[in-house]
PDB file of N, CA and C in Angstrom:
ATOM      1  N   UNK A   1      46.265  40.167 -30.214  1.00  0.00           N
ATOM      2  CA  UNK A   1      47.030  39.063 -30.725  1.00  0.00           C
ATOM      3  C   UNK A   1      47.943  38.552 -29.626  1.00  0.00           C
ATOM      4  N   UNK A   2      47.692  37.415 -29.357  1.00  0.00           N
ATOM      5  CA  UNK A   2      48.707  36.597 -28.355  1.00  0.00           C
ATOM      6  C   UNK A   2      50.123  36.673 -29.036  1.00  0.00           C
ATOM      7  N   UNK A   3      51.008  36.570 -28.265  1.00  0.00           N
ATOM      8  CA  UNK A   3      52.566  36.462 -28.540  1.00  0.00           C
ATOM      9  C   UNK A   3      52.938  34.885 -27.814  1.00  0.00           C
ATOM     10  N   UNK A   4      53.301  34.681 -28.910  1.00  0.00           N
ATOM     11  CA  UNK A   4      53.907  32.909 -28.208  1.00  0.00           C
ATOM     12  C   UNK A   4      55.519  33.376 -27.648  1.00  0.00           C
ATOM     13  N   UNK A   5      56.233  32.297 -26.204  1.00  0.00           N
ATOM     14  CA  UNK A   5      57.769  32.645 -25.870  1.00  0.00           C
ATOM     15  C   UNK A   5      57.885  31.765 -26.500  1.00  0.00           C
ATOM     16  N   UNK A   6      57.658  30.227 -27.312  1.00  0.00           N
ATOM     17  CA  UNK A   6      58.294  29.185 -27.564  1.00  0.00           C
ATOM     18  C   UNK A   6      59.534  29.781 -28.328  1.00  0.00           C
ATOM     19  N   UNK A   7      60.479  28.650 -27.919  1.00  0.00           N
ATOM     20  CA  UNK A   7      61.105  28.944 -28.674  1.00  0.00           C
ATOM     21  C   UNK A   7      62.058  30.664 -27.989  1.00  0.00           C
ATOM     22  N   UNK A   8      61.936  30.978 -27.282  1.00  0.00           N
ATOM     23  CA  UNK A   8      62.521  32.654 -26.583  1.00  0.00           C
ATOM     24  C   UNK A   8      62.885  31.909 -25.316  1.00  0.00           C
ATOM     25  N   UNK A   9      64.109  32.896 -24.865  1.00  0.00           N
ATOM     26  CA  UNK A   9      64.487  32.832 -23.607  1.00  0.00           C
ATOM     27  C   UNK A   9      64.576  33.989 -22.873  1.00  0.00           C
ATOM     28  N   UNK A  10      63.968  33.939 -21.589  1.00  0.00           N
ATOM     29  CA  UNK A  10      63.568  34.920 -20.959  1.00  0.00           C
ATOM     30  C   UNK A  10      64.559  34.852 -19.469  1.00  0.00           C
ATOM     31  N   UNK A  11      65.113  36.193 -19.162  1.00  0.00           N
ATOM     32  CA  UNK A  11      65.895  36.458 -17.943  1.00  0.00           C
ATOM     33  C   UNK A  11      65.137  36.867 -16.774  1.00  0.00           C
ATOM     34  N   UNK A  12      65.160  36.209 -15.739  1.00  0.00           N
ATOM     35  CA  UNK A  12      64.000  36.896 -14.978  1.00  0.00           C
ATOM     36  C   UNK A  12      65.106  36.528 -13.515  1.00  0.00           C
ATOM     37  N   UNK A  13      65.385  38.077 -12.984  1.00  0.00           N
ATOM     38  CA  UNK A  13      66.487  38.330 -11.373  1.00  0.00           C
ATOM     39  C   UNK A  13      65.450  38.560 -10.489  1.00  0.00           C
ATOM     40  N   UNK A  14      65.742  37.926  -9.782  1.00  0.00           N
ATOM     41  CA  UNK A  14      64.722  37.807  -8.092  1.00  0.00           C
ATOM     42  C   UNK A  14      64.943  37.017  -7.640  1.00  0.00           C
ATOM     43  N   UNK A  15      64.301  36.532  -6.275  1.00  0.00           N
ATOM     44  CA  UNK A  15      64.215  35.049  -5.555  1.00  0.00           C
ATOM     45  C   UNK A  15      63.345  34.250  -6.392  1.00  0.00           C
ATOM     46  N   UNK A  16      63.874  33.482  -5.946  1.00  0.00           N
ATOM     47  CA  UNK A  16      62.236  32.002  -6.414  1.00  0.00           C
ATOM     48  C   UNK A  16      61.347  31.866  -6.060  1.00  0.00           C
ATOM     49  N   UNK A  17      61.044  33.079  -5.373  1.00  0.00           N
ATOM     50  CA  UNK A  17      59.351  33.592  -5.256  1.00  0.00           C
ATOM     51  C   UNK A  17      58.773  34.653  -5.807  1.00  0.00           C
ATOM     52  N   UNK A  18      57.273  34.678  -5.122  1.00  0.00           N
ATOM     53  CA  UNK A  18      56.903  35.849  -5.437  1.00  0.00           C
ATOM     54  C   UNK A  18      56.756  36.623  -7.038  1.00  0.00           C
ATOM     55  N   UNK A  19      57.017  37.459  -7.272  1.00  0.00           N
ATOM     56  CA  UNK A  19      56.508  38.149  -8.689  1.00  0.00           C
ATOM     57  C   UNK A  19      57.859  37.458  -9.788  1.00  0.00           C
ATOM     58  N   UNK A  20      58.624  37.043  -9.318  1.00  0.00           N
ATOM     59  CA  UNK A  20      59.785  36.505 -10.004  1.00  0.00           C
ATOM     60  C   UNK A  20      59.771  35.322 -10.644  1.00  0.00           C
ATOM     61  N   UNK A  21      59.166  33.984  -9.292  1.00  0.00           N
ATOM     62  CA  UNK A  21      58.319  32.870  -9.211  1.00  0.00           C
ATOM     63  C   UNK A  21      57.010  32.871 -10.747  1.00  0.00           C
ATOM     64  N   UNK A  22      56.164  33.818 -10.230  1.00  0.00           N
ATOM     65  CA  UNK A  22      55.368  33.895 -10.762  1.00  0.00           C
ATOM     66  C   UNK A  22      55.856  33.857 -12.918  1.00  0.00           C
ATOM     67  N   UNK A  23      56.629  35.490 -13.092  1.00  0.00           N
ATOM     68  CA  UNK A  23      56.775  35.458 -13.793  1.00  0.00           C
ATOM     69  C   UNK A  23      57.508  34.653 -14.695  1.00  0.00           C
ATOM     70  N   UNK A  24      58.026  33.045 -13.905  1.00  0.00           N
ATOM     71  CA  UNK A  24      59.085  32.480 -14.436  1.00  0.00           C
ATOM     72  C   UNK A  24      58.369  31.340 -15.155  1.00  0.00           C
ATOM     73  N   UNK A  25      56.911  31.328 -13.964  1.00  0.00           N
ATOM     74  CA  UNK A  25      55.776  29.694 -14.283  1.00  0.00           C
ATOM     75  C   UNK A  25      55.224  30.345 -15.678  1.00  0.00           C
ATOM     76  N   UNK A  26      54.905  31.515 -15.661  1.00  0.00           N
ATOM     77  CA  UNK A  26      54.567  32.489 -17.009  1.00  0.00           C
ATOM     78  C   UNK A  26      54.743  32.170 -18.408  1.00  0.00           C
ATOM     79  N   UNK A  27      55.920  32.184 -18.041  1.00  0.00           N
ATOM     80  CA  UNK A  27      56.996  31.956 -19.049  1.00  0.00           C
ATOM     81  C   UNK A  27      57.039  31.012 -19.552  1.00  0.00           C
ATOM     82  N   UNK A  28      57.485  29.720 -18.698  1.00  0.00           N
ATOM     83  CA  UNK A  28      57.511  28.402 -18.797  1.00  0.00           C
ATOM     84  C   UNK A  28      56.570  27.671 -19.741  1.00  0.00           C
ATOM     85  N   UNK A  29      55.209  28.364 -19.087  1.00  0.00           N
ATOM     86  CA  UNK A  29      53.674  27.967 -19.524  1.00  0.00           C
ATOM     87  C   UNK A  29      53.251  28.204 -21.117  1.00  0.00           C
ATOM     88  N   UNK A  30      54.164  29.299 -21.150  1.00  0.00           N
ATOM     89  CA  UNK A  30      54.207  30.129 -22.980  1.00  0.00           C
ATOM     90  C   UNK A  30      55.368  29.774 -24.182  1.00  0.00           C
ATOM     91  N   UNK A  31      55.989  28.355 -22.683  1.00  0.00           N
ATOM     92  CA  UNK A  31      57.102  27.616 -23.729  1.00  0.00           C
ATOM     93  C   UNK A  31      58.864  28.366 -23.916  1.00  0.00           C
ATOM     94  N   UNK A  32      58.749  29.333 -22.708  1.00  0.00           N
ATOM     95  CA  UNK A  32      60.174  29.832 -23.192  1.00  0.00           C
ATOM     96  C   UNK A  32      60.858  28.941 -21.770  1.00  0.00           C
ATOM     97  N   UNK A  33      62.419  29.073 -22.445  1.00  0.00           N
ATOM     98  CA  UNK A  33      63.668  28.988 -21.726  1.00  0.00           C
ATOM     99  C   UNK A  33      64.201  29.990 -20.793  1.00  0.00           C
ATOM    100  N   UNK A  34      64.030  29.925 -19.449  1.00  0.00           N
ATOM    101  CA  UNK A  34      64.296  30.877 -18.500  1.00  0.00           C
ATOM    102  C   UNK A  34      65.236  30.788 -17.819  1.00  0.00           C
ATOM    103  N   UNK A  35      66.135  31.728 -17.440  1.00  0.00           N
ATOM    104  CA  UNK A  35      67.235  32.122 -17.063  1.00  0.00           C
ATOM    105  C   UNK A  35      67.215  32.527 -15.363  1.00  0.00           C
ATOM    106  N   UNK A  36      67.003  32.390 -14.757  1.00  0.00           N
ATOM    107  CA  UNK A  36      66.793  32.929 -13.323  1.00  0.00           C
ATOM    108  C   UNK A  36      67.837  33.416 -12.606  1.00  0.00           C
ATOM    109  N   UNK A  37      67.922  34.369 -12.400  1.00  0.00           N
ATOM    110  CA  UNK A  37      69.587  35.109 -11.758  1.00  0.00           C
ATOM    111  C   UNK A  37      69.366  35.778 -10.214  1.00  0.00           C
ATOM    112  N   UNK A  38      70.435  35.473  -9.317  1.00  0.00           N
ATOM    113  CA  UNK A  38      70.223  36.427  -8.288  1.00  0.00           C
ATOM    114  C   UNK A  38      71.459  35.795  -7.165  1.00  0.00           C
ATOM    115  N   UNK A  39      71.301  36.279  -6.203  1.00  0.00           N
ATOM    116  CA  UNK A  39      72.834  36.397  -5.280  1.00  0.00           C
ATOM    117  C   UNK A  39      72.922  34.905  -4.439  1.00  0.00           C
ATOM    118  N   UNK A  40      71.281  34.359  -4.991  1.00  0.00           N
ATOM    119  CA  UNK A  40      71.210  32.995  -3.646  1.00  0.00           C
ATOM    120  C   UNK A  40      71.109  31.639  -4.988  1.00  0.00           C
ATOM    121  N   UNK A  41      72.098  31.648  -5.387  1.00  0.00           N
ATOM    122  CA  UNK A  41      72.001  30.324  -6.090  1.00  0.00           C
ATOM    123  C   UNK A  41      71.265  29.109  -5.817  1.00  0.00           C
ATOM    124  N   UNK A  42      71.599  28.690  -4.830  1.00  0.00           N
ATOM    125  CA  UNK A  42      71.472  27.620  -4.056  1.00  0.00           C
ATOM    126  C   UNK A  42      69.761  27.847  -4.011  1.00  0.00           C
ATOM    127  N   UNK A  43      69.260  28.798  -3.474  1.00  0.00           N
ATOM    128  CA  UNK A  43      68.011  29.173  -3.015  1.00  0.00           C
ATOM    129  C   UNK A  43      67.103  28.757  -4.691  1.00  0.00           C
ATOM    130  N   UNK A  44      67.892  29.229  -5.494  1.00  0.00           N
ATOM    131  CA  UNK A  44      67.229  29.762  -6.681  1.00  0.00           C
ATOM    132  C   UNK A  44      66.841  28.159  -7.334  1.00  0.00           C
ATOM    133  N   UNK A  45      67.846  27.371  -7.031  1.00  0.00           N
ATOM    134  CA  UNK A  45      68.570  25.537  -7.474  1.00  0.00           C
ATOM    135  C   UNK A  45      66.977  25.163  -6.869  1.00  0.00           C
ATOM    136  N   UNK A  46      66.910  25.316  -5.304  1.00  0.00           N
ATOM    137  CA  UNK A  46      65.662  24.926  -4.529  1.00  0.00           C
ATOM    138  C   UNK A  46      64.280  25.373  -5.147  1.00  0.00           C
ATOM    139  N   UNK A  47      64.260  26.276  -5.815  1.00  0.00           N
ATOM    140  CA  UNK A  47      63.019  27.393  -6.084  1.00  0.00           C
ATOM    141  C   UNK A  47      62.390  26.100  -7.483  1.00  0.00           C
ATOM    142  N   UNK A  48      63.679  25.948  -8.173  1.00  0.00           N
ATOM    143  CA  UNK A  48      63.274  25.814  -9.616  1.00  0.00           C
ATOM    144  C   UNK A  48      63.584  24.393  -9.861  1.00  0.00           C
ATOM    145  N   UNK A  49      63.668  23.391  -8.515  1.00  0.00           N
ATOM    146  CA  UNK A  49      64.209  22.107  -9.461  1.00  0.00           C
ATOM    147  C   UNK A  49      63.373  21.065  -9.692  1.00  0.00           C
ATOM    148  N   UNK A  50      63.422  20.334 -10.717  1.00  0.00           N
ATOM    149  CA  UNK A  50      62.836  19.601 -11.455  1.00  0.00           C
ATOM    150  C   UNK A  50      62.417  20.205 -12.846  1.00  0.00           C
ATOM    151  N   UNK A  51      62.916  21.540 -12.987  1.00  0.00           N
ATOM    152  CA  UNK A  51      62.562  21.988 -14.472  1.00  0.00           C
ATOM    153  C   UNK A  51      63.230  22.555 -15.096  1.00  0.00           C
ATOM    154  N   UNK A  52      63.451  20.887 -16.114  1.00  0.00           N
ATOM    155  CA  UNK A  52      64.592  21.391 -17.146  1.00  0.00           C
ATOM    156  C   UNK A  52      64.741  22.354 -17.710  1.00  0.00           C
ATOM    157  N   UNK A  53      63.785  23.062 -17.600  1.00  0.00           N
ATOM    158  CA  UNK A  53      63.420  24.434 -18.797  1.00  0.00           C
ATOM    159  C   UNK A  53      64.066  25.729 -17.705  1.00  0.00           C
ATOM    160  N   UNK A  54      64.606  25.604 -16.702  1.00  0.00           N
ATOM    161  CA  UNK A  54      64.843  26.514 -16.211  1.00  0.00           C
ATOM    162  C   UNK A  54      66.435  26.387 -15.667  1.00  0.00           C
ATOM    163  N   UNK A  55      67.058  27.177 -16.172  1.00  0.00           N
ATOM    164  CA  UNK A  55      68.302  27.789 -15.938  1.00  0.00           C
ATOM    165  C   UNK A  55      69.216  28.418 -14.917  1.00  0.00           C
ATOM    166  N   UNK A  56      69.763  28.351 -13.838  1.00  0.00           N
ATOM    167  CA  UNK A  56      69.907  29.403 -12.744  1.00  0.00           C
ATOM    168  C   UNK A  56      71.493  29.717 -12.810  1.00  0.00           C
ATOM    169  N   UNK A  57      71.520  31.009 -12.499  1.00  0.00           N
ATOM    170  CA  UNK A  57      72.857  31.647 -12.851  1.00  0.00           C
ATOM    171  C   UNK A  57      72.950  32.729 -11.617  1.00  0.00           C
ATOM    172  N   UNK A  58      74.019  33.652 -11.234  1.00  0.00           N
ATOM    173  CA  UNK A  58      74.041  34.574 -10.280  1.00  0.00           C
ATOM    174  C   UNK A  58      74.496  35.709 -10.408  1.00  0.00           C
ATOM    175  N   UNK A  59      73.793  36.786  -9.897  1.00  0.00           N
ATOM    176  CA  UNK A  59      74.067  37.835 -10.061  1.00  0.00           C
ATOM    177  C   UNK A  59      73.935  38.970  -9.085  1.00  0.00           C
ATOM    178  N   UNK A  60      74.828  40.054  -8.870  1.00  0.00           N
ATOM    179  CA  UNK A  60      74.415  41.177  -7.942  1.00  0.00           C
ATOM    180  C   UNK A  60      74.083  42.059  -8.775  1.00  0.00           C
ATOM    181  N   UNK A  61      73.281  42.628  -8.763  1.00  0.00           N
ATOM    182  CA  UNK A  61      72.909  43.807  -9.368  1.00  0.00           C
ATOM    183  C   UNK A  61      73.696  45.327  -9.014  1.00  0.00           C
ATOM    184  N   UNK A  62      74.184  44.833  -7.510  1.00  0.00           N
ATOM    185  CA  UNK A  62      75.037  46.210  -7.292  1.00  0.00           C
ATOM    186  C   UNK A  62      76.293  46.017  -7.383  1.00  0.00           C
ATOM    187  N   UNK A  63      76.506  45.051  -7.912  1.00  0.00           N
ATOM    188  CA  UNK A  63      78.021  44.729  -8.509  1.00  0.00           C
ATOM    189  C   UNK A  63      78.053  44.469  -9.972  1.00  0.00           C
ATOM    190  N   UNK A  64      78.322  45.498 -10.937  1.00  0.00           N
ATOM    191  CA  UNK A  64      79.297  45.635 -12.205  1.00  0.00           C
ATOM    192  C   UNK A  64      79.578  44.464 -12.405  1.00  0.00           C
ATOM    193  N   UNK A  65      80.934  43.908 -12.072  1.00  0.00           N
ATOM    194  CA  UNK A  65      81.771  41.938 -12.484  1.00  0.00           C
ATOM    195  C   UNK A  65      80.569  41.180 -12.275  1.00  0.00           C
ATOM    196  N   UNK A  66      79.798  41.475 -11.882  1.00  0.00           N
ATOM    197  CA  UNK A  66      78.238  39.826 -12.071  1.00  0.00           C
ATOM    198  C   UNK A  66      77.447  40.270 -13.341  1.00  0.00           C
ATOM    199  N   UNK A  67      77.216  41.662 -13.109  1.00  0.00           N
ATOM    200  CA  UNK A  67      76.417  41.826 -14.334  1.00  0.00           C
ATOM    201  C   UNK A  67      77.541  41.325 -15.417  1.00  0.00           C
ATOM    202  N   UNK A  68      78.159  42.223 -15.816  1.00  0.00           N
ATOM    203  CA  UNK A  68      78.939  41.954 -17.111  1.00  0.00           C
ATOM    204  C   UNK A  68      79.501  39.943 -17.210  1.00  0.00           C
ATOM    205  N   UNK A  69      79.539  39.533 -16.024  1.00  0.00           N
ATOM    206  CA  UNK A  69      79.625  37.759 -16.285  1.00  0.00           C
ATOM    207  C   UNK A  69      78.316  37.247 -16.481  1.00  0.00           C
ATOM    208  N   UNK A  70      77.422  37.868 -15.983  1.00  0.00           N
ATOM    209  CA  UNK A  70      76.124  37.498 -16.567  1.00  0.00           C
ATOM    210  C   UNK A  70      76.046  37.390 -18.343  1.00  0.00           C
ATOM    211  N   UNK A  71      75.783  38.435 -18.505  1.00  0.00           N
ATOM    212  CA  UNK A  71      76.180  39.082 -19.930  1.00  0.00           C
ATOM    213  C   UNK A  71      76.794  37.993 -20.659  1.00  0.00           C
ATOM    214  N   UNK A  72      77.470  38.073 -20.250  1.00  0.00           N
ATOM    215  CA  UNK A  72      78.960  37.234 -21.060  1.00  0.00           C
ATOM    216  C   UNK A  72      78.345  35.648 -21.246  1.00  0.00           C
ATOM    217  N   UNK A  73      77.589  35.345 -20.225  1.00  0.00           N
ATOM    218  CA  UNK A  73      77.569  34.045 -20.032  1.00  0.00           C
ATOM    219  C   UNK A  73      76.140  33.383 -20.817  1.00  0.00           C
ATOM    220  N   UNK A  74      75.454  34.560 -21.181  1.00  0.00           N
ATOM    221  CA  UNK A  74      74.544  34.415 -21.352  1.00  0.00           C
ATOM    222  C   UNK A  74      73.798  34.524 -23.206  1.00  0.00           C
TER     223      UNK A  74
END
């Protein structure tokens, strides 16, 4: 049984490439709202623009205060 995202929003931390990239067009393709997080904003702005459906926010993973503003923000 297929699982539809419509309608779901999905968090996906990495660059705007690669398996991150990938899993974000994934997503997109299955209709969800994606969240894209990671330390290069700017990079992430470049990765993903022109699609409204995609979200970019920042985060360190080895920093505690990003996660939990993530969280918060999210």
């Amino acid at each position: 049984m297929a699982t539809s995202l419509k309608d779901k929003t999905v968090l996906v931390i990495g660059r705007g490439s690669g398996i991150a990239l990938a899993i974000t067009q994934a997503a997109r393709a299955q209709g969800a709202q994606v969240i894209v997080a990671g330390r290069s904003p700017e990079a992430l702005t470049e990765a993903y623009k022109g699609d409204p459906g995609v979200t970019v926010e920042t985060v360190d993973l080895t920093d505690d205060a990003t996660i939990n503003a993530l969280a918060d923000r999210s």
